[in-house]
Protein backbone atom coordinates (compact mmCIF):
# COMPACT_ATOMS: atom_id res chain seq x y z
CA UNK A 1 69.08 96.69 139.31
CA UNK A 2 68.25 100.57 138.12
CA UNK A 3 65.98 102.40 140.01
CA UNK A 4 63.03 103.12 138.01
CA UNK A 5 63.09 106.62 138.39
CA UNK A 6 66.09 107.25 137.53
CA UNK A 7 66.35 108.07 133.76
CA UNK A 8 69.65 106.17 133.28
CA UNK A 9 68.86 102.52 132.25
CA UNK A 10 69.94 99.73 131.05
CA UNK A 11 70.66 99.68 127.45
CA UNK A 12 71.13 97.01 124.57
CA UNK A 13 75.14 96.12 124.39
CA UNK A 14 76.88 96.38 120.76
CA UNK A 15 78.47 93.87 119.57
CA UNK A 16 80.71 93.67 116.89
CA UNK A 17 81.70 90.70 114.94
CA UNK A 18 85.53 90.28 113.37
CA UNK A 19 87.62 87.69 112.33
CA UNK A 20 89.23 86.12 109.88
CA UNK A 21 87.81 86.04 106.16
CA UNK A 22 85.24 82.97 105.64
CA UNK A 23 85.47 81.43 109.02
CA UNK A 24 81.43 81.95 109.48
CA UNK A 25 81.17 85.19 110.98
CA UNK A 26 77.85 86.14 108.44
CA UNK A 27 76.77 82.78 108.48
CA UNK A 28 76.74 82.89 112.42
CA UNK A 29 74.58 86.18 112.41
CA UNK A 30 72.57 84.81 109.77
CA UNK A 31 71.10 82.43 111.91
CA UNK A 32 70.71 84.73 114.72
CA UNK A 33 68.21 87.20 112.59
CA UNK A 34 67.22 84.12 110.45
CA UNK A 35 67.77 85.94 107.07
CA UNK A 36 70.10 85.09 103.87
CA UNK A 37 72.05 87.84 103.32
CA UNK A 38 74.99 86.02 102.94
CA UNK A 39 74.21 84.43 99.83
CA UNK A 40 73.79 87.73 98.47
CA UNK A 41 77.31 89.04 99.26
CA UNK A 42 79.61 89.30 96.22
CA UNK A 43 82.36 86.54 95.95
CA UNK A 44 80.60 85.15 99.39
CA UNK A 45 82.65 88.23 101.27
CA UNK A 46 81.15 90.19 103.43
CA UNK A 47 81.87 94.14 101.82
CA UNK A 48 80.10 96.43 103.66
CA UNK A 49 79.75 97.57 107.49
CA UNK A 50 75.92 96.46 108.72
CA UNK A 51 74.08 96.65 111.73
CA UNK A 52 71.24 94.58 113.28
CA UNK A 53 69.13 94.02 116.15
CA UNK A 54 67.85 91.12 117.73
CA UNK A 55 65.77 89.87 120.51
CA UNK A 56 67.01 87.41 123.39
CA UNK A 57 65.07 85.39 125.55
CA UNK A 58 67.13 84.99 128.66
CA UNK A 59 66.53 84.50 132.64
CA UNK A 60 66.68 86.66 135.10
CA UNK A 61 68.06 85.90 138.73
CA UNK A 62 64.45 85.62 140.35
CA UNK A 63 63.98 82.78 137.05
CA UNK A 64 62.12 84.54 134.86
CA UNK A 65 62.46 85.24 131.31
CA UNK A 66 63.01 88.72 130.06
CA UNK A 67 63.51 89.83 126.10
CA UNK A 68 66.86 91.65 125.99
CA UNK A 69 67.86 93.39 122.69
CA UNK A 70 71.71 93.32 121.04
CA UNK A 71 73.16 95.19 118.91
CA UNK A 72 75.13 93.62 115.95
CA UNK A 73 77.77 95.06 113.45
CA UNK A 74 78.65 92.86 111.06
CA UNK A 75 82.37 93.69 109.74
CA UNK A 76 83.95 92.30 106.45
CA UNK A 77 87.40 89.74 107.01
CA UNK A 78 89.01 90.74 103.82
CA UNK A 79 92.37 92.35 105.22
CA UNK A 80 91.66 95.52 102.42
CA UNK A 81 88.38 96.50 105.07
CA UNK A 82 90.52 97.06 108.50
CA UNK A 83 89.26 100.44 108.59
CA UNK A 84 85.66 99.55 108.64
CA UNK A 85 86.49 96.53 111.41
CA UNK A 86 88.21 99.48 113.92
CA UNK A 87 85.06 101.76 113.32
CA UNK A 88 82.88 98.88 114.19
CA UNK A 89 85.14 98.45 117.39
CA UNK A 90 85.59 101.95 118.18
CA UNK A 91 81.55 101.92 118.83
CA UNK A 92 81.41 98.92 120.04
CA UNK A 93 80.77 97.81 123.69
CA UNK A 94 81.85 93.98 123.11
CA UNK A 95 83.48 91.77 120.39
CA UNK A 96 83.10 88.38 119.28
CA UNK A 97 86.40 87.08 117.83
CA UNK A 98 85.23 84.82 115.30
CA UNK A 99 87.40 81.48 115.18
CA UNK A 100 86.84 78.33 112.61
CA UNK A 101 87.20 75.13 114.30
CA UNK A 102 88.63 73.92 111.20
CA UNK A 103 91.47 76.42 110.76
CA UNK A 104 92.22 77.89 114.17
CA UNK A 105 94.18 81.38 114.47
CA UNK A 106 94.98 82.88 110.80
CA UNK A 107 96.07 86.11 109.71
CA UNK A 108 92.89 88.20 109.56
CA UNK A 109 92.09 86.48 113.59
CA UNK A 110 95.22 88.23 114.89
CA UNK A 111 94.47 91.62 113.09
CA UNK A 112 91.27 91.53 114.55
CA UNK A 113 92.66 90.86 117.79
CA UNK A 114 95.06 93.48 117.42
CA UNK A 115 92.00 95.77 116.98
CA UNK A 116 90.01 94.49 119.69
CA UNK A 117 92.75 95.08 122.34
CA UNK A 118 93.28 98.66 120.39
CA UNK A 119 89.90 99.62 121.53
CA UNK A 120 90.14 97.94 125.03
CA UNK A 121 86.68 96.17 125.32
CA UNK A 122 86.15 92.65 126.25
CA UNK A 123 85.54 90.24 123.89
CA UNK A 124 84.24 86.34 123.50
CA UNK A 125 85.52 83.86 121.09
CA UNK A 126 82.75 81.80 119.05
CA UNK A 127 84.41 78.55 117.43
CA UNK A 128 82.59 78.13 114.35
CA UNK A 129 82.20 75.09 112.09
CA UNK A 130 81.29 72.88 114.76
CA UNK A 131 79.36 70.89 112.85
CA UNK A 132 82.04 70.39 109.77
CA UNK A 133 83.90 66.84 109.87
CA UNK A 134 87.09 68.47 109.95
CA UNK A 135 86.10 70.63 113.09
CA UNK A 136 88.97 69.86 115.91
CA UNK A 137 88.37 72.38 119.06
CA UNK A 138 91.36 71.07 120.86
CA UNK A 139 93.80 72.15 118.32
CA UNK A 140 91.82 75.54 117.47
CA UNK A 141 92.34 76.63 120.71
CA UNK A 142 95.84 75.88 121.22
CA UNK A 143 96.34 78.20 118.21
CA UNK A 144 94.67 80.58 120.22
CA UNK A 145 96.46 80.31 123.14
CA UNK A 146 99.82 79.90 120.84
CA UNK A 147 99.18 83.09 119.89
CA UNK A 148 98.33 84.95 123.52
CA UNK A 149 94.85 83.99 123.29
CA UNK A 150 94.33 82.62 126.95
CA UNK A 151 90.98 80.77 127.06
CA UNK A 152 89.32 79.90 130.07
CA UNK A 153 89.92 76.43 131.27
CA UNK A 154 93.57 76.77 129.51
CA UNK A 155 95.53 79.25 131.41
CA UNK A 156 92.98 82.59 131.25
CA UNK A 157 89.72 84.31 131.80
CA UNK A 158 88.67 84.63 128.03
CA UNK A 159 85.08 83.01 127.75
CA UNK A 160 85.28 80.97 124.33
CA UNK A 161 82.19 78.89 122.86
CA UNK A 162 82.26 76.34 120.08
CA UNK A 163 79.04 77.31 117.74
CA UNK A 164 77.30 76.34 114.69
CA UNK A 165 76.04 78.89 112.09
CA UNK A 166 74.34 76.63 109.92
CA UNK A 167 72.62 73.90 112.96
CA UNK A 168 72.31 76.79 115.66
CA UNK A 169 74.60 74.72 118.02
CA UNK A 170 75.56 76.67 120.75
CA UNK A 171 74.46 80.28 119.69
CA UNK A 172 71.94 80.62 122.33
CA UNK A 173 74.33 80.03 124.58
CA UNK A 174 76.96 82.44 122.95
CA UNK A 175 73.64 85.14 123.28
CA UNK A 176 73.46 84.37 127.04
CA UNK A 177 77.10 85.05 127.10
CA UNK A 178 77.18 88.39 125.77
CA UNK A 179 74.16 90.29 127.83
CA UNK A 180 76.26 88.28 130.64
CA UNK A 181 79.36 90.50 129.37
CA UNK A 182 77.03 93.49 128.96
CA UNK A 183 76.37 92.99 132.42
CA UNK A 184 79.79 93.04 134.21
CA UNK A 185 80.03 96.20 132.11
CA UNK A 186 77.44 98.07 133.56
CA UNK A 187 75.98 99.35 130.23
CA UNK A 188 73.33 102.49 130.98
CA UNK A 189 72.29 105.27 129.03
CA UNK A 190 69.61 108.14 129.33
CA UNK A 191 67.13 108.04 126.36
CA UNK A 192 65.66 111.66 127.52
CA UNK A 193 69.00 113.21 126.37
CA UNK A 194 69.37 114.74 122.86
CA UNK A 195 71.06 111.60 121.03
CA UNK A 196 74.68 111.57 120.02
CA UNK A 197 76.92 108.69 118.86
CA UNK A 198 78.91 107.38 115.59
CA UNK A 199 78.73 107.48 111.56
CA UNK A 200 79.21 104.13 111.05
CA UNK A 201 78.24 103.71 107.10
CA UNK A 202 77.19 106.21 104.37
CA UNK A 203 76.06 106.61 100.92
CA UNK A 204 74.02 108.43 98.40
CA UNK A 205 70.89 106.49 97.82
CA UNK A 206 69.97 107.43 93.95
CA UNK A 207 66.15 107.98 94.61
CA UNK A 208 66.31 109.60 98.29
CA UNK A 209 69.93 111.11 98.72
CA UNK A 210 72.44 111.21 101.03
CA UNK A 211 72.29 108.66 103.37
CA UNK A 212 73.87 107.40 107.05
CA UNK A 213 73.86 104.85 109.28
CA UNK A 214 74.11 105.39 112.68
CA UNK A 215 74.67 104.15 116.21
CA UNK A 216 72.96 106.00 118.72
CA UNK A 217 75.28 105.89 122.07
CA UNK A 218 73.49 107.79 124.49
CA UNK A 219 70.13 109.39 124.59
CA UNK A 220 67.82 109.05 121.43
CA UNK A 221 66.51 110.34 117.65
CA UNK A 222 63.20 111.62 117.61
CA UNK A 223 61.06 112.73 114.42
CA UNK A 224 61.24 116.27 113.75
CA UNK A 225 64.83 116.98 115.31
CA UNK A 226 67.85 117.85 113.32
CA UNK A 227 71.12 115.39 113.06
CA UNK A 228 74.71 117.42 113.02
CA UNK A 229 77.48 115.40 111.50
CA UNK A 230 80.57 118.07 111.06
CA UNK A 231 79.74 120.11 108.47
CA UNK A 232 76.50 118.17 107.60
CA UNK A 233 73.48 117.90 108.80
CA UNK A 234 69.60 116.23 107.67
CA UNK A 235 65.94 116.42 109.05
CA UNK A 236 64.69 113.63 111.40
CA UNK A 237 61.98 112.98 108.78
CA UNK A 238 62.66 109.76 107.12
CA UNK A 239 64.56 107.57 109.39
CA UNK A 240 64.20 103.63 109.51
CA UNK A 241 65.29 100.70 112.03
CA UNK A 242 67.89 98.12 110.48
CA UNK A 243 65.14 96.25 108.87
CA UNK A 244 63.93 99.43 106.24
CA UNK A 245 60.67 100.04 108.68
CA UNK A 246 60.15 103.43 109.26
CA UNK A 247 60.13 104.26 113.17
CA UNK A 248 59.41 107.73 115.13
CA UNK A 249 62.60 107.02 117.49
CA UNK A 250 66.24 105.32 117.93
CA UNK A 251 66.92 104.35 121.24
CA UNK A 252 70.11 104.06 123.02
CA UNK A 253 72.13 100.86 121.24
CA UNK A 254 69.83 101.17 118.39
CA UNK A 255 71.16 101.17 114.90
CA UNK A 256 68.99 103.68 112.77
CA UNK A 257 69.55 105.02 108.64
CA UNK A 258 68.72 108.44 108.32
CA UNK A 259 68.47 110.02 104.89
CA UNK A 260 68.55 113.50 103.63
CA UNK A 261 71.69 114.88 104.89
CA UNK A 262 72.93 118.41 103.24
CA UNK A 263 76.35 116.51 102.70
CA UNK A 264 76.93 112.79 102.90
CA UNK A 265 78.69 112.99 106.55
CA UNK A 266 81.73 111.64 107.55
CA UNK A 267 82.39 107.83 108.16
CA UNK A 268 83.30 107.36 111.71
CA UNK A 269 82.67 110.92 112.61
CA UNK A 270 80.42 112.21 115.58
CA UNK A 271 76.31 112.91 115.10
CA UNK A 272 74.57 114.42 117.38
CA UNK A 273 70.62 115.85 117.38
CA UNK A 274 69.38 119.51 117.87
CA UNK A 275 65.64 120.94 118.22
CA UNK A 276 65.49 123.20 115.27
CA UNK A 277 66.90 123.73 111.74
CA UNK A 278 68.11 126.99 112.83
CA UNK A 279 70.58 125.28 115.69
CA UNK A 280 71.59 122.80 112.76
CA UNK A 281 72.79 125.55 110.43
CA UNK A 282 74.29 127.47 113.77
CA UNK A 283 76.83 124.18 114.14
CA UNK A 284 77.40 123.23 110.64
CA UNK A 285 78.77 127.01 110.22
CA UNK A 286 80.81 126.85 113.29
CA UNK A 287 81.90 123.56 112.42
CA UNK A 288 82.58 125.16 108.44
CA UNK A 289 85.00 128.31 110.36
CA UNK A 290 86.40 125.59 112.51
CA UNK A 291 88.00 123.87 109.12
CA UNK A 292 88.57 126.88 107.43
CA UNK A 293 90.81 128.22 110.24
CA UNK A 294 92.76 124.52 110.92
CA UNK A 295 92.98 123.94 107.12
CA UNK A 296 94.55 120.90 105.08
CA UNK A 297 98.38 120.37 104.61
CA UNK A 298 99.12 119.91 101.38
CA UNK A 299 102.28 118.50 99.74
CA UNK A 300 104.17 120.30 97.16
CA UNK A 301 106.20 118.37 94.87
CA UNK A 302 110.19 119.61 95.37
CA UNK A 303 112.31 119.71 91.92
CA UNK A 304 113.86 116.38 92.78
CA UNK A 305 110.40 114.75 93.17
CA UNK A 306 109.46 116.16 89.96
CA UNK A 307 112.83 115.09 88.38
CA UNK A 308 111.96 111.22 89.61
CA UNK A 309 108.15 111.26 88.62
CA UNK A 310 108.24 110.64 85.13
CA UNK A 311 104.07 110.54 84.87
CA UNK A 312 101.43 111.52 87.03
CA UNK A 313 98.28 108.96 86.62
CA UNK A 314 94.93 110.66 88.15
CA UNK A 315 92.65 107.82 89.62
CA UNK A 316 88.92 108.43 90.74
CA UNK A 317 87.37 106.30 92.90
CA UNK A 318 83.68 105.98 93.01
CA UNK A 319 81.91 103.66 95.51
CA UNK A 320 78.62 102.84 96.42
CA UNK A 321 79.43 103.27 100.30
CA UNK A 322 81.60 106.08 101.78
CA UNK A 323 83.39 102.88 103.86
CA UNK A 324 84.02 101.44 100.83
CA UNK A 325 86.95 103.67 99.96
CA UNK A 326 88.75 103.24 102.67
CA UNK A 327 88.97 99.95 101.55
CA UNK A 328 89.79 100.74 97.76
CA UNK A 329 92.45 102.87 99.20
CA UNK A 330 93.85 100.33 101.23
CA UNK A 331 94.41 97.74 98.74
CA UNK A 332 95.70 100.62 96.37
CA UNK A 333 98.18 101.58 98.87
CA UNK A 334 99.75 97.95 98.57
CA UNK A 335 100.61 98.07 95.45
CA UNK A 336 104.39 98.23 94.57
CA UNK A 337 105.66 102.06 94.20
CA UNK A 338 107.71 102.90 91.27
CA UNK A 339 109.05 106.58 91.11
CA UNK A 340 108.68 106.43 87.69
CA UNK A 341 104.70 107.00 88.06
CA UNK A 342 102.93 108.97 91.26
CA UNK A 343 99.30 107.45 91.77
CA UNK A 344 96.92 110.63 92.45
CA UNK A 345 93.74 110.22 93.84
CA UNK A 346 91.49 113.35 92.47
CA UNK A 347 88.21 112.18 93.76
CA UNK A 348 86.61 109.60 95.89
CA UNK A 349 83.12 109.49 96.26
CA UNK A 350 80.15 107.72 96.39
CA UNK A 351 77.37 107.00 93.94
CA UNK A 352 77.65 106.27 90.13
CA UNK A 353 80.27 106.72 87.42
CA UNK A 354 79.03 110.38 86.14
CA UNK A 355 79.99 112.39 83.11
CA UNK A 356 81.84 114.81 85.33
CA UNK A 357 83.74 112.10 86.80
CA UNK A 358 84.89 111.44 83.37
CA UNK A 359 86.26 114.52 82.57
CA UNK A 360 88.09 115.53 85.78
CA UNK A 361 90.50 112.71 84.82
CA UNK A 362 90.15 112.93 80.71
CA UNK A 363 91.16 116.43 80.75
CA UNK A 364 94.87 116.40 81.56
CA UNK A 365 98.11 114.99 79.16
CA UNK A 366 97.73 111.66 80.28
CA UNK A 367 93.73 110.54 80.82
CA UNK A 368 93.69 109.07 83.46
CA UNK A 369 91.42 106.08 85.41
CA UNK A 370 88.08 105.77 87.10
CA UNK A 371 88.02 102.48 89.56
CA UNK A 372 84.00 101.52 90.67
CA UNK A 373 82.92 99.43 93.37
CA UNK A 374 79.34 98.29 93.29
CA UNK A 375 78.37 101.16 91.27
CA UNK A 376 76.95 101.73 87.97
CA UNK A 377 78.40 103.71 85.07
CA UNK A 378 76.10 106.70 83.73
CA UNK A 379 75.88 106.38 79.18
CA UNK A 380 76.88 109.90 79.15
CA UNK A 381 79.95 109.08 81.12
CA UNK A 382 80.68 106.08 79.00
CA UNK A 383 80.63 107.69 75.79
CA UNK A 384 82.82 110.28 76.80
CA UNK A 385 85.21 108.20 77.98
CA UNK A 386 85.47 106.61 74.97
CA UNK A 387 86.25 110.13 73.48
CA UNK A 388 88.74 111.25 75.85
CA UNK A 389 90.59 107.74 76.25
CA UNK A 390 89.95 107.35 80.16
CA UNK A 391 89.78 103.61 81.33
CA UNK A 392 86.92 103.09 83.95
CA UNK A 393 86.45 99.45 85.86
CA UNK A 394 83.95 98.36 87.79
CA UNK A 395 83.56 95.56 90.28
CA UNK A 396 81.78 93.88 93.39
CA UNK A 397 84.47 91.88 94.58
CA UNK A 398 87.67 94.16 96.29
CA UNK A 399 90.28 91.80 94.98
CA UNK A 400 89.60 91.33 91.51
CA UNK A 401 90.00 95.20 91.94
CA UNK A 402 92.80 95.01 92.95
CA UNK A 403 94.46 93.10 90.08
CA UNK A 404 93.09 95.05 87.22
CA UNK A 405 94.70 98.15 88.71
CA UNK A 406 98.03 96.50 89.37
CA UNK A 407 97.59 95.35 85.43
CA UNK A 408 96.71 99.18 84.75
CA UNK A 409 100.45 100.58 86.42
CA UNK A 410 102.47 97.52 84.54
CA UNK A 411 100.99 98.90 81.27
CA UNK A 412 101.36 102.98 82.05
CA UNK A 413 104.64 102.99 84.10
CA UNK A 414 107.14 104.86 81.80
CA UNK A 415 109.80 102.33 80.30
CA UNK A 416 112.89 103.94 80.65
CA UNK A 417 115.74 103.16 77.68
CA UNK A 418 119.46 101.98 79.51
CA UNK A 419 122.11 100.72 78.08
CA UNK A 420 123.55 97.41 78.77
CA UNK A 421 127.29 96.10 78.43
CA UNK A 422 127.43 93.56 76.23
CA UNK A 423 131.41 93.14 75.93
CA UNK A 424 134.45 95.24 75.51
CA UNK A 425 137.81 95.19 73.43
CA UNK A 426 140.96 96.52 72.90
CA UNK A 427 141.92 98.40 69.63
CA UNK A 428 145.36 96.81 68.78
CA UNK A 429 145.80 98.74 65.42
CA UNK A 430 143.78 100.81 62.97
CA UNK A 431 144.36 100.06 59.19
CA UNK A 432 142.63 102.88 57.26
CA UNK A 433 139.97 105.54 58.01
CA UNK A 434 138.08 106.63 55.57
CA UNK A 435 134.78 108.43 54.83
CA UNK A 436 132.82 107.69 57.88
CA UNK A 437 134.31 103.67 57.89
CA UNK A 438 137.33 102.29 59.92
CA UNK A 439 139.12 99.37 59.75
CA UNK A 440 140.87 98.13 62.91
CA UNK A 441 142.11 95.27 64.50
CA UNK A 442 141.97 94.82 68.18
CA UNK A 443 141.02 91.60 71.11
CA UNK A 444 137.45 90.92 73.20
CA UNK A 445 139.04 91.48 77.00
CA UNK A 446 135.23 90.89 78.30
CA UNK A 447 131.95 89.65 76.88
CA UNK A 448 130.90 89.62 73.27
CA UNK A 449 131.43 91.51 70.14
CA UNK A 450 128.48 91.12 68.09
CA UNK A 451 128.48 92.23 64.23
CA UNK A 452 125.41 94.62 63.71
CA UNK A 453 125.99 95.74 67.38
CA UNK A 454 126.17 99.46 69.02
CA UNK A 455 130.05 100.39 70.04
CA UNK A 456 131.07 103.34 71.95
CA UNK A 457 134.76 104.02 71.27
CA UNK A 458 136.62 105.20 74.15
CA UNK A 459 140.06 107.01 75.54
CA UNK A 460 140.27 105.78 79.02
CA UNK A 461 136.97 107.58 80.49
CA UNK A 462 136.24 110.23 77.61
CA UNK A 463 133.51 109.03 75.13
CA UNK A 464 135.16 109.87 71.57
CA UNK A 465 131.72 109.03 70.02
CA UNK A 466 129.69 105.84 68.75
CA UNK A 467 129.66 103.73 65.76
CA UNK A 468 128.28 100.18 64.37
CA UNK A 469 129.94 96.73 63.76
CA UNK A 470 129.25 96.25 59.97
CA UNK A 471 131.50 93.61 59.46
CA UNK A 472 133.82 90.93 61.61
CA UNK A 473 136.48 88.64 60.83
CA UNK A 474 138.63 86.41 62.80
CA UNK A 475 141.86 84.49 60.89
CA UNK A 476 140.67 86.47 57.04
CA UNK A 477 137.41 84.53 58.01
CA UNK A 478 133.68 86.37 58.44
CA UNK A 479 132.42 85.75 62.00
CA UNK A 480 129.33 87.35 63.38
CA UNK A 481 130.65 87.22 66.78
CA UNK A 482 134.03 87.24 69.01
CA UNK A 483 134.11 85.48 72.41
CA UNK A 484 136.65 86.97 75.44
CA UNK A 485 140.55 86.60 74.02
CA UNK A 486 139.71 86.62 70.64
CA UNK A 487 141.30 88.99 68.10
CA UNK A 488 139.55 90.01 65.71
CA UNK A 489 139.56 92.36 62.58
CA UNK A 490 136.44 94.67 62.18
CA UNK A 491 134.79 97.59 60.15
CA UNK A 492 133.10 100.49 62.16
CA UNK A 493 130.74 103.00 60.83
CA UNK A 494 131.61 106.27 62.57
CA UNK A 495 132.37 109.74 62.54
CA UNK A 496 135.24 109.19 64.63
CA UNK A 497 138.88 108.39 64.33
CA UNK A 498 140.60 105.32 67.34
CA UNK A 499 143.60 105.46 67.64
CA UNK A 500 145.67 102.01 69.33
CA UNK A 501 144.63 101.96 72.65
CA UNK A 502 141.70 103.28 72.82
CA UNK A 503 138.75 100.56 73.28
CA UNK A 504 135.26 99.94 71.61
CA UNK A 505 132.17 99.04 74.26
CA UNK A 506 128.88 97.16 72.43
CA UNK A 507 125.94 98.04 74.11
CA UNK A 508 122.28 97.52 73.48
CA UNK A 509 119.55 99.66 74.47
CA UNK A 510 116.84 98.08 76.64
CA UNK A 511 113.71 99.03 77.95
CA UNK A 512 112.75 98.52 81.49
């Protein structure tokens, strides 16, 4: 128990919820906070890093029943969002690891395991699905265990619970579980203390600005302070709770949006609150000198780089969350590299497809291509990339994304002409040379000789120049092609004059 007069207390664990993609972890918090959001996810993913707050009845030791708040953060299962799953785990005090009773341990599950033991907190698993026919706990845990998952009652000490996010089977207990977890871990805080804790999402909200979700770690965000973020900072004077009310103060293990920042801060970076506008602008500068002084390595292209890139294709990524880059960078960064075309990104930012946007990439050699991701496109910037030839896609769901722009580097990777061997032969004899024309005789030692076909005529390794096949004949009779062993009579158009000996090599020119 705290002392009451202390001014450490207890405060609200957070919890954040990973797993693999569509094994129930929005429909499982969706029944906690009774809401649909899910249905209103694009392509039934979840895309974006959300937190929410919810009320527990639970007993104490003595038997009676206290309201204990936790902290959720909601992170998307689509491999292309692990960024936004570690920043959820880097604030986070415990993790559920989302399991479908169905399916057992899949790719995504193991990632997110990876990342749970990465940021060394404890974690529960919640079997989902329960309720589905095909539901087998049994087997969905040996998969755990198969995969160093050791479950309690099967070898380990990791609490496990089989739930139901559309019945509500089992998530009271899973609640009970986690402020039991909470406990062990000895969560406190002091809410007198100027508040500090984690970016977890931003964007720039088109009627109020630059906006930020935060976690508040220790102490708390009162009206009328100042919020430092890096180089940004923003007034404490509109700031809601997860559910868009407006509230006075965020309390330790609160989640709380906070808009009018000078900058849109830094996902994942570190906030913390000052008294006065004039110790906001004191930090941001120091924090501004700070940069200047480190400042950015940059990579210069070396001749040989520049001899292997044939084309340079600027991309601009716009996005209606700042943690929704990192995830259009991600999947961008799995697509095959060909040195034949260098992806730059010029931009990434949030908010809508903009005029400027447009010509930042229109106004090089090659234009070049704006990617969107649950943002709008502005007319203005629309028309003009009509004029300037820039292609600009947008879409809600990160994998459909994903295969327009791989469709966008098949079409603009440079095709580079080779030539291909198509057959060589020997020149036996040469019966007259005259005006640009030879006659010769001579046998296919490999491949075909094709009539109509590309020859280069050669002495040993030096090219004596190149010519064309305008007419064949094998035994006095016309032939359009010669197989291997075949002798053969032909007329060459070229500037050149074989000699016996020397060989002709057909090629054809191909792009690849």
């Amino acid at each position: 128990m705290q002392n009451p007069d202390s001014k450490i207390q207890e405060r609200p664990p957070v919890v954040t919820v990973v797993g693999h993609i569509d094994h129930g972890k929005s429909t499982l918090l969706d029944y906690i906070r009774k809401t649909n959001v899910v249905a209103g996810e694009a392509g039934g993913i979840t895309q974006h890093l959300s937190a929410y707050e919810v009320v527990h009845p639970t007993k104490t030791q003595n038997g009676e029943t206290v309201n204990k708040k936790i902290t959720f953060l909601d992170t998307p299962g689509h491999e292309a969002f692990q960024a936004m799953r570690s920043r959820g785990l880097n604030v986070a005090d415990i993790a559920i690891l989302v399991v479908s009773a169905e399916e057992g341990a899949k790719p995504q599950t193991l990632e997110a395991l990876h990342a749970i033991e990465e940021a060394k907190i404890p974690y529960i698993v919640a079997l989902t699905k329960i309720d589905r026919p095909e539901a087998n706990l049994p087997r969905a845990k040996m998969s755990l265990v198969e995969n160093g998952v050791y479950l309690e009652g099967m070898g380990g000490a990791i609490p496990s619970i089989g739930v139901s996010g559309k019945t509500g089977e089992g998530v009271s207990e899973l609640l009970d579980l986690l402020l039991l977890a909470a406990e062990l871990e000895d969560l406190t805080a002091d809410a007198t203390l100027p508040g500090e804790g984690l970016v977890i999402e931003a964007h720039v909200d088109n009627k109020r600005g630059n906006t930020a979700t935060l976690i508040v770690q220790n102490g708390s965000i009162r009206s009328g302070e100042y919020i430092v973020c890096g180089e940004s900072f923003a007034p404490v004077r509109i700031m809601e709770n997860f559910l868009g009310k407006s509230i006075k103060e965020a309390l330790p293990g609160s989640p709380a949006r906070v808009v009018g920042f000078s900058t849109l801060p830094a996902v994942g970076a570190p906030w913390k609150t000052v008294e006065s506008k004039k110790e906001a602008e004191s930090d941001v500068a120091e924090a501004r000198a700070t940069a200047s002084q480190t400042g950015t390595e940059t990579h210069t292209a070396s001749p040989e780089d520049e001899e292997k890139v044939h084309l340079i294709l600027p991309v601009i990524i716009k996005t209606d969350f700042a943690g929704s880059g990192d995830a259009v960078v991600h999947e961008l960064e799995k697509l095959p590299k060909d040195e034949r075309l260098e992806i730059r990104i010029v931009s990434r930012s949030v908010g809508p497809i903009s005029e400027g946007d447009v010509r930042l990439v229109g106004s090089g050699k090659h234009p070049g291509v704006i990617v969107g991701f649950n943002v709008k496109i502005e007319k203005e910037g629309r028309e003009l990339a009509e004029r300037l030839g820039v292609e600009i896609a947008t879409f809600d769901i990160i994998y459909k994304l994903t295969e327009w722009f791989a469709g966008q580097l098949a079409s603009r990777t440079p095709r580079e002409k080779t030539e291909e061997n198509k057959g060589s032969a020997k020149i036996l004899k040469v019966f007259s040379s005259t005006k640009g024309r030879v006659v010769l005789g001579g046998r296919v030692e490999s491949g075909t000789i094709a009539q109509g076909g590309e020859v280069k005529i050669m002495r040993r390794d030096l090219l004596l120049g190149r010519g064309e096949i305008v007419s064949l004949q094998t035994h006095k009779v016309a032939t359009k092609t010669v197989e291997i062993g075949t002798e053969f009579g032909a007329m060459l158009k070229t500037d050149v004059e074989p000699a016996p000996g020397d060989h002709i090599e057909a090629f054809e020119v191909v792009e690849k």
